[in-house]
C-alpha atoms as a PDB file:
ATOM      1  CA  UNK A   1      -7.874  -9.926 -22.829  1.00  0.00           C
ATOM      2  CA  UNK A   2     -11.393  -9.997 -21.431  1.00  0.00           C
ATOM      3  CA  UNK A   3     -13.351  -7.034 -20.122  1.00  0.00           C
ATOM      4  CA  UNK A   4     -13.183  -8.717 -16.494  1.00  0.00           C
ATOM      5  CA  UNK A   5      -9.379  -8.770 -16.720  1.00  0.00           C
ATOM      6  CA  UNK A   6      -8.958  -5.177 -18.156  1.00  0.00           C
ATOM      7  CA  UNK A   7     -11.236  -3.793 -15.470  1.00  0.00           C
ATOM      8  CA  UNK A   8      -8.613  -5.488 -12.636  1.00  0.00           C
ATOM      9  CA  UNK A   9      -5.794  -4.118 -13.832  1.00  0.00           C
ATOM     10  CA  UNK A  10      -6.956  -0.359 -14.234  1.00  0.00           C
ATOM     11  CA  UNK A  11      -8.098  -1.069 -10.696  1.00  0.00           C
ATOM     12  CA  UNK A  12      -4.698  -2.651  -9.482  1.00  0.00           C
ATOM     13  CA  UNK A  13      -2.760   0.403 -11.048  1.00  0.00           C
ATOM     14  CA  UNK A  14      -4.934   3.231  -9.638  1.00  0.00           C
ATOM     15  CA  UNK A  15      -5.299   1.679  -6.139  1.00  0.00           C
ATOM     16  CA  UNK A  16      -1.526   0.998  -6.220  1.00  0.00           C
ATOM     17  CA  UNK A  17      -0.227   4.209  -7.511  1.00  0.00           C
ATOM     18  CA  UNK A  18      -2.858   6.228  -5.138  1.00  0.00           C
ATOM     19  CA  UNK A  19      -0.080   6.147  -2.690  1.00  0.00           C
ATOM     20  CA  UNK A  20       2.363   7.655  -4.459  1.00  0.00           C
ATOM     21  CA  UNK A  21       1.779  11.247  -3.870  1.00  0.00           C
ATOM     22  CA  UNK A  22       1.439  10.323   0.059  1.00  0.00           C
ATOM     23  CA  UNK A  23       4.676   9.068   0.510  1.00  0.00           C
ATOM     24  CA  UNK A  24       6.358  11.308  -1.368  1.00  0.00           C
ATOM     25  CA  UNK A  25       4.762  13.969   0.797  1.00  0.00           C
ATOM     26  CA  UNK A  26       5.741  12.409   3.608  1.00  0.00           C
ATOM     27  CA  UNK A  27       9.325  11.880   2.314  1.00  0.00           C
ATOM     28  CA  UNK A  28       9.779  15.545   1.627  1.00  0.00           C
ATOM     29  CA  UNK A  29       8.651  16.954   4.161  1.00  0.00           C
ATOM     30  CA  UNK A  30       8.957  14.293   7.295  1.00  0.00           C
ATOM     31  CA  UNK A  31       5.322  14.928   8.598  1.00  0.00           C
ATOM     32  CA  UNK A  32       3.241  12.467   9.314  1.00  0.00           C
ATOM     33  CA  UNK A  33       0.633  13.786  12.246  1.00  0.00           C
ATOM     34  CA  UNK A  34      -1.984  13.941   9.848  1.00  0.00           C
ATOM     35  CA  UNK A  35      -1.383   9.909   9.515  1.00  0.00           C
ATOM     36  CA  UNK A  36      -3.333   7.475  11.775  1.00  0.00           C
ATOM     37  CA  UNK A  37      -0.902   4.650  13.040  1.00  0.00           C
ATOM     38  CA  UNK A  38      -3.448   2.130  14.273  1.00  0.00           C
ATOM     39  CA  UNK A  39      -4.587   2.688  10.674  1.00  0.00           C
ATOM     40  CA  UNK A  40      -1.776   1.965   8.473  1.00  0.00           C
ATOM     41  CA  UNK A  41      -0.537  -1.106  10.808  1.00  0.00           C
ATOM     42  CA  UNK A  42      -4.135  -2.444  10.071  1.00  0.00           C
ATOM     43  CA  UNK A  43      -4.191  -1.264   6.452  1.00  0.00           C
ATOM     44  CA  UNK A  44      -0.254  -3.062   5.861  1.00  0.00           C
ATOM     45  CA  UNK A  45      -1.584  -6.044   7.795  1.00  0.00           C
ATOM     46  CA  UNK A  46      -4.420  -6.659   5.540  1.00  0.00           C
ATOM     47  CA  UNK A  47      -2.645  -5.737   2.038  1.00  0.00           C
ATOM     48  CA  UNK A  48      -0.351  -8.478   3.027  1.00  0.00           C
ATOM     49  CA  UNK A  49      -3.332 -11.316   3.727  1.00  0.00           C
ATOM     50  CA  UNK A  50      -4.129  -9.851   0.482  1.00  0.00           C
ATOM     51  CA  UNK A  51      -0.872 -10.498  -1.308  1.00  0.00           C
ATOM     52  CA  UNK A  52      -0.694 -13.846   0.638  1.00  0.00           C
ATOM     53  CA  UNK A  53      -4.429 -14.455  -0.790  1.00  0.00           C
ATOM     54  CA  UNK A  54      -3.778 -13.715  -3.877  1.00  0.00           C
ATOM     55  CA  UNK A  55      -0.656 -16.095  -4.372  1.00  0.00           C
ATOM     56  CA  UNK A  56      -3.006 -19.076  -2.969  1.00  0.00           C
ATOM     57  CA  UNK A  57      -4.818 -18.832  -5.654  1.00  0.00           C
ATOM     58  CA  UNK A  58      -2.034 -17.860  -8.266  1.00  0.00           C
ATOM     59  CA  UNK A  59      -3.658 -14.418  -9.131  1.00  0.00           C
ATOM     60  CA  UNK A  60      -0.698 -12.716 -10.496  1.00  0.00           C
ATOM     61  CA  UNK A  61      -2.126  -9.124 -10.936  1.00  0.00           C
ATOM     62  CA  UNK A  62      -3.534  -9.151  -7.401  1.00  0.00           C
ATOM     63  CA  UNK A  63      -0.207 -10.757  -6.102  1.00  0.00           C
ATOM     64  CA  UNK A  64       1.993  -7.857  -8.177  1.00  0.00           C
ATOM     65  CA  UNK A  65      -0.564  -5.069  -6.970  1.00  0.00           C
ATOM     66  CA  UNK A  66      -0.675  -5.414  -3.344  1.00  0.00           C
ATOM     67  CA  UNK A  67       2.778  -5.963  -3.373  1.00  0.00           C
ATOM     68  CA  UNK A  68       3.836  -3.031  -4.302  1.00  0.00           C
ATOM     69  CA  UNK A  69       1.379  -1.517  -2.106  1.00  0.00           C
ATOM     70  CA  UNK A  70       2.591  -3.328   0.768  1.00  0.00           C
ATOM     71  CA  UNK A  71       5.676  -1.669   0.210  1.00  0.00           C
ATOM     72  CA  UNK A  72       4.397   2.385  -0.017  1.00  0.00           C
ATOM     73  CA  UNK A  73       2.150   1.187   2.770  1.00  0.00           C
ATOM     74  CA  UNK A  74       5.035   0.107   4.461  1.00  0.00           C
ATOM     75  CA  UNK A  75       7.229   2.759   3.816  1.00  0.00           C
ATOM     76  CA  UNK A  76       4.495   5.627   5.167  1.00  0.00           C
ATOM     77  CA  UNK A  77       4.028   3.306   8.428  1.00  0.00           C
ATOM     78  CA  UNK A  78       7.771   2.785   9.028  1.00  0.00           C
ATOM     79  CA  UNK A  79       8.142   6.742   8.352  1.00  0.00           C
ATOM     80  CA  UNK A  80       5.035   7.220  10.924  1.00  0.00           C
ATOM     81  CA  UNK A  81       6.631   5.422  13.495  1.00  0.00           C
ATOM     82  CA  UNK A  82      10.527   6.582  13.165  1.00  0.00           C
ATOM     83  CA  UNK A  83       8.345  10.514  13.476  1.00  0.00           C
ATOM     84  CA  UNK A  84       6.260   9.971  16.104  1.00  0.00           C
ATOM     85  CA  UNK A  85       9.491   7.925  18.294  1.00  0.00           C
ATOM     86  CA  UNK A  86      12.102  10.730  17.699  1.00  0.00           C
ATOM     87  CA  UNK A  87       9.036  12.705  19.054  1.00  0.00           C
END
């Protein structure tokens, strides 16, 4: 495995599992004022065109990584907006 391809799949893994500790904040505890909406829905929207990018060009890590960011991405902005509507 070259250097190149070692180096994008520490970076896939940390950016990936960075999210980790925010949604299971969130989870726990159900708050999410700290959380910009306009932020997330932009965030989401553009780790998609990421994953979308990423299976154009048949970049497996990069597909695999922003999936599953897509989904804890997801998963703080659906939380976000289910808090801030029962508000």
């Amino acid at each position: 495995m070259s250097s190149e391809s070692i180096l994008g799949y520490i970076a896939a893994v940390l950016t990936t599992v960075s999210f980790l500790p925010q949604v299971t904040h969130i989870y726990k505890t159900r708050d999410t004022s700290a959380i910009s909406l306009s932020m997330y829905l932009m965030f989401s929207i553009g780790v998609f065109l990421w994953f979308i990018y990423g299976a154009l060009i048949h970049a497996w890590p990069m597909v695999i990584a922003n999936g599953i960011t897509l989904l804890l991405a997801l998963t703080i902005l659906v939380l976000k907006i289910k808090n801030t509507s029962s508000k």
